[in-house]
Protein backbone atom coordinates (compact mmCIF):
# COMPACT_ATOMS: atom_id res chain seq x y z
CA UNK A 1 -9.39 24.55 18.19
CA UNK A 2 -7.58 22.88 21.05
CA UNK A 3 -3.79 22.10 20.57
CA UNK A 4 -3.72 18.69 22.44
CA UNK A 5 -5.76 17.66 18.80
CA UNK A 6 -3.89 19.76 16.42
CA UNK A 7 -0.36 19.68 17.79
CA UNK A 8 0.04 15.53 17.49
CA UNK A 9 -1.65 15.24 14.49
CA UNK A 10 0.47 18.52 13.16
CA UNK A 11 3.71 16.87 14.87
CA UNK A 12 3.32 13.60 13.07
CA UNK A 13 2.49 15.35 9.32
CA UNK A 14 5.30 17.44 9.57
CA UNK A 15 7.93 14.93 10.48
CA UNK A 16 6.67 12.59 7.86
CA UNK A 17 6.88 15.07 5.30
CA UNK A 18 10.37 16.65 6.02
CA UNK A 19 11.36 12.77 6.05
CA UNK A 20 9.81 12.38 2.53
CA UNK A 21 11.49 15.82 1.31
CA UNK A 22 14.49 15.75 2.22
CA UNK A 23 14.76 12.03 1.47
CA UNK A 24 13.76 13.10 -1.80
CA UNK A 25 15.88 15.80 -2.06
CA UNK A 26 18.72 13.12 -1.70
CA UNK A 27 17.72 11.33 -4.28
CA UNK A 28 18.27 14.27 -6.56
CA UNK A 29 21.49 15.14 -5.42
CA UNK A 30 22.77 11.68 -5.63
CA UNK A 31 21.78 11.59 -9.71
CA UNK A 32 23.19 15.42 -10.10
CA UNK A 33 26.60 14.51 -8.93
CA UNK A 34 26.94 11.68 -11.29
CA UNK A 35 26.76 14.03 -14.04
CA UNK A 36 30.29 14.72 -15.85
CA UNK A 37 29.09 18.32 -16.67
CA UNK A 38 26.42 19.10 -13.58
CA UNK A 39 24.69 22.72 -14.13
CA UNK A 40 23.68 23.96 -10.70
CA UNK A 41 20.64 25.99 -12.68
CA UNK A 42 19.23 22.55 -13.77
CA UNK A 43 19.70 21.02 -10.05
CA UNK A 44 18.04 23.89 -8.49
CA UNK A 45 14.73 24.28 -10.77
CA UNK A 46 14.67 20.49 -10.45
CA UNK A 47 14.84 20.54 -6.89
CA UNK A 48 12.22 23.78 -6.45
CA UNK A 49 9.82 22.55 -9.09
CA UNK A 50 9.98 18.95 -7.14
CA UNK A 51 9.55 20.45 -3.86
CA UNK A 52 6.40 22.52 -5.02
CA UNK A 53 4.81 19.24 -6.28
CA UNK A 54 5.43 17.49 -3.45
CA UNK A 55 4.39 20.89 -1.31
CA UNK A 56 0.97 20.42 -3.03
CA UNK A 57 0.32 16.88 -3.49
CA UNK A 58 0.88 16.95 0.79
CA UNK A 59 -0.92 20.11 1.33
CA UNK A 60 -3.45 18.98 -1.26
CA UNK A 61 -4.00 14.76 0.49
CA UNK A 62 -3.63 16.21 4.42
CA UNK A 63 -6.44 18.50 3.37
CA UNK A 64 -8.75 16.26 1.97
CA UNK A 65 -7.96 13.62 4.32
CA UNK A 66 -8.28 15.87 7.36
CA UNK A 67 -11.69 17.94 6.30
CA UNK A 68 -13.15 14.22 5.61
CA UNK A 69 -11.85 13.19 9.38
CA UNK A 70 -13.08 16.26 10.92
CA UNK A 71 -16.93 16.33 8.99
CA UNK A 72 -17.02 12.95 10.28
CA UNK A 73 -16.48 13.42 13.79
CA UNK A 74 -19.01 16.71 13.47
CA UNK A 75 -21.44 14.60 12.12
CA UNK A 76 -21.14 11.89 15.17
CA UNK A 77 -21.18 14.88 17.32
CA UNK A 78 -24.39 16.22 15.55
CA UNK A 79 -25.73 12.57 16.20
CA UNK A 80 -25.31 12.37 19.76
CA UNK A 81 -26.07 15.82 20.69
CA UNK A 82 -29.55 15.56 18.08
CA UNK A 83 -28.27 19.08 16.49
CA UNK A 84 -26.57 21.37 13.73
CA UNK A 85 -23.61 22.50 14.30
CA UNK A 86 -23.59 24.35 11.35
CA UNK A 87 -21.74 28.07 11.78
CA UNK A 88 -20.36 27.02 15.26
CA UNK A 89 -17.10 27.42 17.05
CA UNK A 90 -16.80 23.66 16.54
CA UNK A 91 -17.12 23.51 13.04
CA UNK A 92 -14.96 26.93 12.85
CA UNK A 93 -12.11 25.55 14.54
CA UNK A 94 -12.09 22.38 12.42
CA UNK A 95 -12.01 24.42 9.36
CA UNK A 96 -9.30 26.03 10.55
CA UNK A 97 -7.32 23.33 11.96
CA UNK A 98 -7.60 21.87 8.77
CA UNK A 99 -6.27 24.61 7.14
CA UNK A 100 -3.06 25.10 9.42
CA UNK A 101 -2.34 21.77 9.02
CA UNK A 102 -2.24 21.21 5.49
CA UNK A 103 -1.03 24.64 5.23
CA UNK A 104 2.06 23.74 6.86
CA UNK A 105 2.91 20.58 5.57
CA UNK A 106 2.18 22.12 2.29
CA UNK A 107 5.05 24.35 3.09
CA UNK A 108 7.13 21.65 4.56
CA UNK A 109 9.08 20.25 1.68
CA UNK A 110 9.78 24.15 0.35
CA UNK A 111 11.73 24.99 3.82
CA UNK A 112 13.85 21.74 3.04
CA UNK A 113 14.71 22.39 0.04
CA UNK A 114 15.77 26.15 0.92
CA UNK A 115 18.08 24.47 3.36
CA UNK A 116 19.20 21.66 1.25
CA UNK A 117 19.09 23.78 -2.03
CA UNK A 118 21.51 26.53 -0.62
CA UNK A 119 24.87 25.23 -1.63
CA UNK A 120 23.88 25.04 -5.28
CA UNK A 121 22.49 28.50 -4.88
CA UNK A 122 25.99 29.11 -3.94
CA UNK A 123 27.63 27.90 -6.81
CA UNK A 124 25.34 29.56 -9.03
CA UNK A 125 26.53 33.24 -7.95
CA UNK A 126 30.13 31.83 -8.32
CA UNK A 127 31.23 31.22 -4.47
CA UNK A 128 30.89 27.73 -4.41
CA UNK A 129 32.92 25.16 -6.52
CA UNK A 130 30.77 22.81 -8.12
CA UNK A 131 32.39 19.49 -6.73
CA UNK A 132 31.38 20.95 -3.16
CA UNK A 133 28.17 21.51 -3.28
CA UNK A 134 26.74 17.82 -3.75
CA UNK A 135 28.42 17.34 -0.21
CA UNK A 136 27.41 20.25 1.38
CA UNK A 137 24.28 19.51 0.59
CA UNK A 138 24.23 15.78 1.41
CA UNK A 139 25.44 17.17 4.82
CA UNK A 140 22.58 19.58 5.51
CA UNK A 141 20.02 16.93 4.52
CA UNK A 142 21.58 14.61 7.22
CA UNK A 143 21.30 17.53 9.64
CA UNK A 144 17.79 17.72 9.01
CA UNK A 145 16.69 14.32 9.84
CA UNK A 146 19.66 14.21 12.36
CA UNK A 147 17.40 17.37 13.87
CA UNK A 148 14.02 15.67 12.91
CA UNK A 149 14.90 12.07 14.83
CA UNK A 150 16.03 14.34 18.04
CA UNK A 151 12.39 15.94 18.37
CA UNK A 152 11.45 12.82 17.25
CA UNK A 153 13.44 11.36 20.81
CA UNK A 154 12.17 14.31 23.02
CA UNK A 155 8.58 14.33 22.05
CA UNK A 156 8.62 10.33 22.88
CA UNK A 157 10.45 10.62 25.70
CA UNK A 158 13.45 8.13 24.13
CA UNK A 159 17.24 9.63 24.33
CA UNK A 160 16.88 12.09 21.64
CA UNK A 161 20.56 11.49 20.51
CA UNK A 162 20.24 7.67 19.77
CA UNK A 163 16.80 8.83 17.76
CA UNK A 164 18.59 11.49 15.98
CA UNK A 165 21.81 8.96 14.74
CA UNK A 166 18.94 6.31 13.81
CA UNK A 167 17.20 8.85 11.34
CA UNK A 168 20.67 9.49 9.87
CA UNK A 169 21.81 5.45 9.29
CA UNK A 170 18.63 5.65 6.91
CA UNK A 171 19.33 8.46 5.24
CA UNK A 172 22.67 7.38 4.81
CA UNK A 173 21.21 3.87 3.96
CA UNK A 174 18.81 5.89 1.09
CA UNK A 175 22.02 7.42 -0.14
CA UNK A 176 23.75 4.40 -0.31
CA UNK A 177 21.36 2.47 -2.53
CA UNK A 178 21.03 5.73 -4.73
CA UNK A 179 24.54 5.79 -4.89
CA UNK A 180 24.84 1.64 -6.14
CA UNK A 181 21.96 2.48 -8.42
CA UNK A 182 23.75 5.72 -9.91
CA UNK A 183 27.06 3.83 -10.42
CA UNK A 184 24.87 0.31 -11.96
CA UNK A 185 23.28 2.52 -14.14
C-alpha cells in the first residue's frame, strides 16, 4: 500500500465528508434553536443518531466504491501481466487500503459531531445555559471548516487563510438559508 495512492484519495474523502457533517450538523442546530422549549437530550440523540447514519452510509458507499475501483485496476493488472494475483501483496494492500479509507471516513462525521455536539453536552450536566449553546456550537462548526479550507489551502498550495474564510462564507451562507427557512416556516 503506497501513500502517494491512499493519502489523496484519503485527503479528498475526508474533507468531503467533514464538509457534509458538519454542514449537516448546522442544519440541526439551526431547527433546535427555533424551538420555544429546546431539550438538549433531544438535540444530542438527534445529532449522534444522524452522525452514525451518515458515519455508515459514507463508510458503507467509499467501501463499495473503492473495493469496485481497486478489483478493477487488479484485474487490468492481471491482464497485462497474463497472471493471478490472487493472495498477493497487491491485492493485500488494496484490501487494506480500502478498509482504512472507508474506515475513516466512516468515523468522520462521529469526530464532528463530538466537537460540534459538546456545548449541548454541556448544558445537559447543567453548566451551560441553554440559549448558549446553539452559538457555541454554530461557532465550533465554523472552526471546523474554517480548519478544513486551511489544509484545504496548504495541500493546494493556495494561501491557506483566504481558503479557510471561503469555507466559512458557505457555511455561513448554509446557515443563512436555514435560518430564512426556519423563520418562513
Amino acid at each position: 500500500m503506497k501513500s502517494k495512492d491512499v493519502g489523496p484519495i484519503l485527503r479528498r474523502l475526508f474533507i468531503n465528508t467533514l464538509f457534509d457533517s458538519t454542514f449537516m450538523l448546522l442544519g440541526i442546530i439551526i431547527g433546535f434553536a427555533s424551538l420555544s422549549n429546546p431539550d438538549p437530550s433531544v438535540i444530542l440523540a438527534t445529532m449522534v443518531s444522524t452522525s452514525i447514519a451518515l458515519g455508515i452510509s459514507t463508510g458503507v458507499s467509499m467501501y463499495e466504491s473503492e473495493s469496485m475501483e481497486r478489483e478493477r485496476r487488479i484485474v487490468e493488472l492481471e491482464k497485462a501481466l497474463f497472471r493471478e494475483l490472487d493472495n498477493t501483496k497487491i491485492e493485500e494492500d488494496a484490501k487494506t487500503a480500502t478498509f482504512i479509507i472507508s474506515l475513516i471516513n466512516s468515523l468522520t462525521p462521529l469526530a464532528s459531531c463530538a466537537a460540534i455536539a459538546f456545548p449541548f453536552l454541556l448544558v445537559s450536566i447543567r453548566i451551560l445555559d441553554i440559549k448558549m449553546a446553539p452559538w457555541l456550537s454554530v461557532g465550533l462548526a465554523m472552526g471546523i471548516i474554517f480548519l478544513a479550507g486551511v489544509y484545504l489551502g496548504r495541500v493546494g498550495k493556495t494561501n491557506p487563510w483566504i481558503k479557510g474564510l471561503k469555507m466559512v462564507a458557505f457555511g455561513f451562507l448554509a446557515f443563512f438559508i436555514g435560518f430564512l427557512i426556519q423563520t418562513l416556516v
